[in-house]
Structures are given as structure tokens and as C-alpha cells.
N, C-alpha and C. Protein backbone atom coordinates (compact mmCIF):
# COMPACT_ATOMS: atom_id res chain seq x y z
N UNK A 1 39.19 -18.49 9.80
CA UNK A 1 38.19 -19.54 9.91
C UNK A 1 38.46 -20.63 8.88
N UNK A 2 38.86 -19.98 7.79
CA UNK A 2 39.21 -21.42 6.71
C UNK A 2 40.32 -22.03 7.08
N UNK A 3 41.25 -21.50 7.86
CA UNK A 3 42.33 -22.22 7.97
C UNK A 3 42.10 -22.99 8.98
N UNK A 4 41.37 -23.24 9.81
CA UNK A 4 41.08 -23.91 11.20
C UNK A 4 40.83 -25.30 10.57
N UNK A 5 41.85 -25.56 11.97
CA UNK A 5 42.07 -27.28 11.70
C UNK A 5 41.38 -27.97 13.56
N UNK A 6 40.42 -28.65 12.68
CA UNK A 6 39.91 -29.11 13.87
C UNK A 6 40.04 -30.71 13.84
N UNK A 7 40.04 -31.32 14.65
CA UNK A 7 40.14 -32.90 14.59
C UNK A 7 39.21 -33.78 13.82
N UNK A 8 39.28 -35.03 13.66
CA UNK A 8 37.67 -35.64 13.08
C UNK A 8 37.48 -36.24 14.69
N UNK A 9 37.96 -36.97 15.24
CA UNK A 9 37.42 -37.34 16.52
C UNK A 9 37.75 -36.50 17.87
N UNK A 10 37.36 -37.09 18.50
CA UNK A 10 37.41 -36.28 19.99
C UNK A 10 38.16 -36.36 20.83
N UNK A 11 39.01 -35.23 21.47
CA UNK A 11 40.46 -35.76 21.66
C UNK A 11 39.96 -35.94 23.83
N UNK A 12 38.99 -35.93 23.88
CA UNK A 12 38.55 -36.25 25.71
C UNK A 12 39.09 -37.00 26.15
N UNK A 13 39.29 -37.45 26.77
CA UNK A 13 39.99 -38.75 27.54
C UNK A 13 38.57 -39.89 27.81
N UNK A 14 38.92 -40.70 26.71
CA UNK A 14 37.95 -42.24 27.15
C UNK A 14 36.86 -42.25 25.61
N UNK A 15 36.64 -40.85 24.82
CA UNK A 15 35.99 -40.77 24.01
C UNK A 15 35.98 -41.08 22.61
N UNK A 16 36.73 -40.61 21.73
CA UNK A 16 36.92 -41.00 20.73
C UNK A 16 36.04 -40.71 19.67
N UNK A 17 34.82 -40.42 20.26
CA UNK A 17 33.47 -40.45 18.64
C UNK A 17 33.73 -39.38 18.02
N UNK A 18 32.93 -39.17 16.91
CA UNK A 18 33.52 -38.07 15.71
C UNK A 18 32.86 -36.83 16.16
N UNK A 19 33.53 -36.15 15.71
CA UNK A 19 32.74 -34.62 15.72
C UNK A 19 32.45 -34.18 14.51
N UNK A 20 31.27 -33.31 15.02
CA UNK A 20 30.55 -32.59 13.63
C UNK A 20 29.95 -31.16 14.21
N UNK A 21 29.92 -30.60 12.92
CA UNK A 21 29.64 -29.37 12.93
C UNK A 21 28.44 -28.94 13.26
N UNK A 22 28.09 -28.00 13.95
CA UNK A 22 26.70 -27.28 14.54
C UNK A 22 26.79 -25.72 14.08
N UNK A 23 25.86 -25.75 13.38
CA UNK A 23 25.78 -24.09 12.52
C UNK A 23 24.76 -23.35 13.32
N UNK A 24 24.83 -22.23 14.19
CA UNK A 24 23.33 -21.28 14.47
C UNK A 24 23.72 -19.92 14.23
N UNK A 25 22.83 -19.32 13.17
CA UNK A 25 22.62 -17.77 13.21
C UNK A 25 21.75 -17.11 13.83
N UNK A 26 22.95 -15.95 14.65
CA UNK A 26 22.39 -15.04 15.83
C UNK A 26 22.43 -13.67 15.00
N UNK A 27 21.61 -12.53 14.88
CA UNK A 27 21.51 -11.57 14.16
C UNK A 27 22.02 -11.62 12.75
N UNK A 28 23.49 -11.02 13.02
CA UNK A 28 24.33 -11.07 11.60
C UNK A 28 25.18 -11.83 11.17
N UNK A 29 26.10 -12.78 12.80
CA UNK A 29 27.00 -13.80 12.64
C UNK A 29 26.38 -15.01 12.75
N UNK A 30 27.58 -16.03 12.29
CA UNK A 30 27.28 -17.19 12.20
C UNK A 30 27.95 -17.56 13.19
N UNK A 31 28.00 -18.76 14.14
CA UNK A 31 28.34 -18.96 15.32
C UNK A 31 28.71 -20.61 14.89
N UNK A 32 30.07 -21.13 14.35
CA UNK A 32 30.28 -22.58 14.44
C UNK A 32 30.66 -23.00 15.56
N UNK A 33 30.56 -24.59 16.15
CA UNK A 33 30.52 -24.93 17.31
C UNK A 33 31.10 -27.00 16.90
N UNK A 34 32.12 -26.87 16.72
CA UNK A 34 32.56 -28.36 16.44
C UNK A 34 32.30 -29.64 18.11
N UNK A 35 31.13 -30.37 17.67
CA UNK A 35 30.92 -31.41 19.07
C UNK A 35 31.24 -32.47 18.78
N UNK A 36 31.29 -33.46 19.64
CA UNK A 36 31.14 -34.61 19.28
C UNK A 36 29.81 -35.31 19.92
N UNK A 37 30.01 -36.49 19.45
CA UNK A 37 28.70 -37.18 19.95
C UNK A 37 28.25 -37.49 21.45
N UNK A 38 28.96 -37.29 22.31
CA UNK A 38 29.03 -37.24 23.35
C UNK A 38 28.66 -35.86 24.27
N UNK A 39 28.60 -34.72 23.56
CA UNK A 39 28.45 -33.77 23.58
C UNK A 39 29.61 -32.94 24.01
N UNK A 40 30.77 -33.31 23.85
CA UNK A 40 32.10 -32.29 24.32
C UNK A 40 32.28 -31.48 23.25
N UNK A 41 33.00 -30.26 23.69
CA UNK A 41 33.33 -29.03 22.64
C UNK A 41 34.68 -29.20 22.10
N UNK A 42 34.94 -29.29 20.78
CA UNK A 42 36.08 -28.98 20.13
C UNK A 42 36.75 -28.41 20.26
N UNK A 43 35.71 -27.34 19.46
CA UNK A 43 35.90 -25.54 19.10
C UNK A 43 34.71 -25.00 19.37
N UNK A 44 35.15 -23.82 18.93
CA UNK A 44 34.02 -23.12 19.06
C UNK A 44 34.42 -21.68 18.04
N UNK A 45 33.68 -20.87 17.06
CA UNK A 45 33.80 -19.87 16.39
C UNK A 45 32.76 -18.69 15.86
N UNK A 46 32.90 -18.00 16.10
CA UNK A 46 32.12 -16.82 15.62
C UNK A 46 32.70 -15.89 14.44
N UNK A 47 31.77 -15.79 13.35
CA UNK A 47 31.98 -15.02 12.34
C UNK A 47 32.51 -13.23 12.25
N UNK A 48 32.13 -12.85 13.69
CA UNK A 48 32.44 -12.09 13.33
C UNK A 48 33.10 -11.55 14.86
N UNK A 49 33.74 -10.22 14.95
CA UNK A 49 34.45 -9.54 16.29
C UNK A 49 33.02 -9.34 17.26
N UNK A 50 33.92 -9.60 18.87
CA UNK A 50 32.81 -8.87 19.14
C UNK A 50 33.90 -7.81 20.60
N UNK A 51 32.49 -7.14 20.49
CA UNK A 51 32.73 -5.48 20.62
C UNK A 51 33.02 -5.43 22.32
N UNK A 52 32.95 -4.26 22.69
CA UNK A 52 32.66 -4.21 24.14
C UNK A 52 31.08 -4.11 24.48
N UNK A 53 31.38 -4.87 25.72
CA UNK A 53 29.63 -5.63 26.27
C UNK A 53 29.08 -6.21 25.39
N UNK A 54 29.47 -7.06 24.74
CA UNK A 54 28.83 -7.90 24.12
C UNK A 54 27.75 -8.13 22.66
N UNK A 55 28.66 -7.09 21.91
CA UNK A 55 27.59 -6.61 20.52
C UNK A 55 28.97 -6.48 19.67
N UNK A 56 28.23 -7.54 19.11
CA UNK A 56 29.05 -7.80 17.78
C UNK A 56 29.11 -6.74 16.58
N UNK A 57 30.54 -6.96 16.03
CA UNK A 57 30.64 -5.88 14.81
C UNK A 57 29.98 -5.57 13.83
N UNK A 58 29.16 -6.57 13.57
CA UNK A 58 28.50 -6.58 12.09
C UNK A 58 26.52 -5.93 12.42
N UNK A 59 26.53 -6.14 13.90
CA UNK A 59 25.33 -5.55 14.26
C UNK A 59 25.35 -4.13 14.51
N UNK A 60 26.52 -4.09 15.18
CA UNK A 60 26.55 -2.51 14.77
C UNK A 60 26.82 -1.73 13.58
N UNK A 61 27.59 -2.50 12.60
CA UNK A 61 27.81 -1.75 11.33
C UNK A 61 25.96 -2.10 10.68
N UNK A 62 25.66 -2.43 10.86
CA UNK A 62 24.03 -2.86 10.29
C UNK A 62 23.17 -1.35 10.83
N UNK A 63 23.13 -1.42 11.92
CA UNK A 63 22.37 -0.50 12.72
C UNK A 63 22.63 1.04 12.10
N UNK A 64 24.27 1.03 12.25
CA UNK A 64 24.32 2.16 11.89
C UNK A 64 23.70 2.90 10.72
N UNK A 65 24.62 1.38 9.77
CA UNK A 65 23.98 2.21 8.30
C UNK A 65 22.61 2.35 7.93
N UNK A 66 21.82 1.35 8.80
CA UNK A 66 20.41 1.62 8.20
C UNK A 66 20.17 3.61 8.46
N UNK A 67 20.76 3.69 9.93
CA UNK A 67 20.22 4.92 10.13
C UNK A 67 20.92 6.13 9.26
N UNK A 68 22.60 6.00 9.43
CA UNK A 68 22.82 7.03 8.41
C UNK A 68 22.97 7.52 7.03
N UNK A 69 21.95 6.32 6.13
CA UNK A 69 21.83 6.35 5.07
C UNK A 69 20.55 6.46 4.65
N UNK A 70 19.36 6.39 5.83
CA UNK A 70 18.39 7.39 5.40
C UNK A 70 17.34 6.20 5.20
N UNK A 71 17.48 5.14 5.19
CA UNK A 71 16.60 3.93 4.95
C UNK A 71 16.30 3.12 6.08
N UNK A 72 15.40 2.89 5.91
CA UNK A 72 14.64 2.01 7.02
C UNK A 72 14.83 0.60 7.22
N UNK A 73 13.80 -0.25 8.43
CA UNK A 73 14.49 -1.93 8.47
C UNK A 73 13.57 -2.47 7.11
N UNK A 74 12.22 -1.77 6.73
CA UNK A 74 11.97 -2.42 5.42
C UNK A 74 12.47 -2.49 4.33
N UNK A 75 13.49 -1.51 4.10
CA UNK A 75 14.54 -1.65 2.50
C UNK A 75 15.52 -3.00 3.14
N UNK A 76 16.08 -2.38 4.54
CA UNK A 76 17.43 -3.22 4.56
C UNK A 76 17.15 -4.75 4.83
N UNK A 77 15.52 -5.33 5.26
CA UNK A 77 15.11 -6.54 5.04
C UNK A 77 15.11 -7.13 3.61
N UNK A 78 14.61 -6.15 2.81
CA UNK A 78 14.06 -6.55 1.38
C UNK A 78 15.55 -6.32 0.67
N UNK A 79 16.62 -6.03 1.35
CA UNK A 79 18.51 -6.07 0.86
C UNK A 79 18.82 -7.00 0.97
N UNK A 80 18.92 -7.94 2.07
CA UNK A 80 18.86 -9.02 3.06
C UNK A 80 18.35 -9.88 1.80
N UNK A 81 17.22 -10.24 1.60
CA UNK A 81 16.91 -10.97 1.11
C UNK A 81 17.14 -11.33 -0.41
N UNK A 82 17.59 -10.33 -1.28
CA UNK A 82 17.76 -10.25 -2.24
C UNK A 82 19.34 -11.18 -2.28
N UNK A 83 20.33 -10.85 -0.79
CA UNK A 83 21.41 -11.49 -1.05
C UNK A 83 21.53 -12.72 -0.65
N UNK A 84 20.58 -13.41 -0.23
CA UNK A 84 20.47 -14.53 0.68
C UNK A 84 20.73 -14.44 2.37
N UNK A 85 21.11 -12.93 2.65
CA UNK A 85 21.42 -12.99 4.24
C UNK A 85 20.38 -12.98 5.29
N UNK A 86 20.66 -14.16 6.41
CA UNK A 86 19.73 -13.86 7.55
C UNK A 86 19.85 -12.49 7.88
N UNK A 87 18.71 -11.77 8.53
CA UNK A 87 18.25 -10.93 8.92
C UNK A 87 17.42 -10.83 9.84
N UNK A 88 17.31 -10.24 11.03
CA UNK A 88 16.28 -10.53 12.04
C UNK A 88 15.79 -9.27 12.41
């Protein structure tokens, strides 16, 4: 992800305007999405793997450990927060 080289403008045919970055967090990943003003797609990136059918790695490593370490979603919220991570 750091190495990703994305354009400053928009390579569409007829377009040209700049693109910028669109950040949304879905559970545990971060989901970047480079547009331009026009609304065409760059890129597009997700923080993290995703799995079979559609469940990402980091939700399942979450899930798991809450359960096989004996703690509940109220510690691993009040974990969450202590590190700055979204949590849902």
C-alpha cells in the first residue's frame, strides 16, 4: 500500500481533473478508493486480505480471539479504544 503509485489526475479519456483520496472504515479494514472529480475510479484498496465469501482477515482474527482468550466484546471495545482503533 505504501508503495502504490497512483496518478494526480485522471487518466479517462476527455477528463483530466485531480483525484483524491476517499477513506471509509468497514469493521477492521480501511478501504482506500482514489476518484476524481468527475467521479471515475483510479484505484481502489483494502487494508486488509479477504477470505473466502467475503470476510476479511482481520475480522476473523478479531472474532476469534475475543472468544479464545476468554474475554468479551466489552474488554475488546475498551482495547480498541485505548489504541485509537475503529471498532464496531
Amino acid at each position: 500500500l505504501a508503495k502504490t503509485n497512483v496518478l494526480l489526475t485522471c487518466t479517462s479519456k476527455g477528463c483530466g481533473t485531480e483525484i483524491s483520496v476517499c477513506r471509509q472504515v468497514v469493521g477492521s479494514e480501511l478501504y482506500l478508493k482514489w476518484v476524481c472529480e468527475n467521479g471515475h475510479c483510479a484505484k481502489k484498496c483494502c487494508s486488509q486480505p479477504l477470505l473466502n465469501r467475503q470476510l476479511h482477515g482481520g475480522d476473523l482474527l478479531l472474532a476469534s480471539t475475543t472468544l479464545l482468550s476468554g474475554s468479551n466484546f466489552q474488554k475488546m471495545v475498551m482495547f480498541s479504544k485505548f489504541l485509537n482503533l475503529p471498532f464496531l
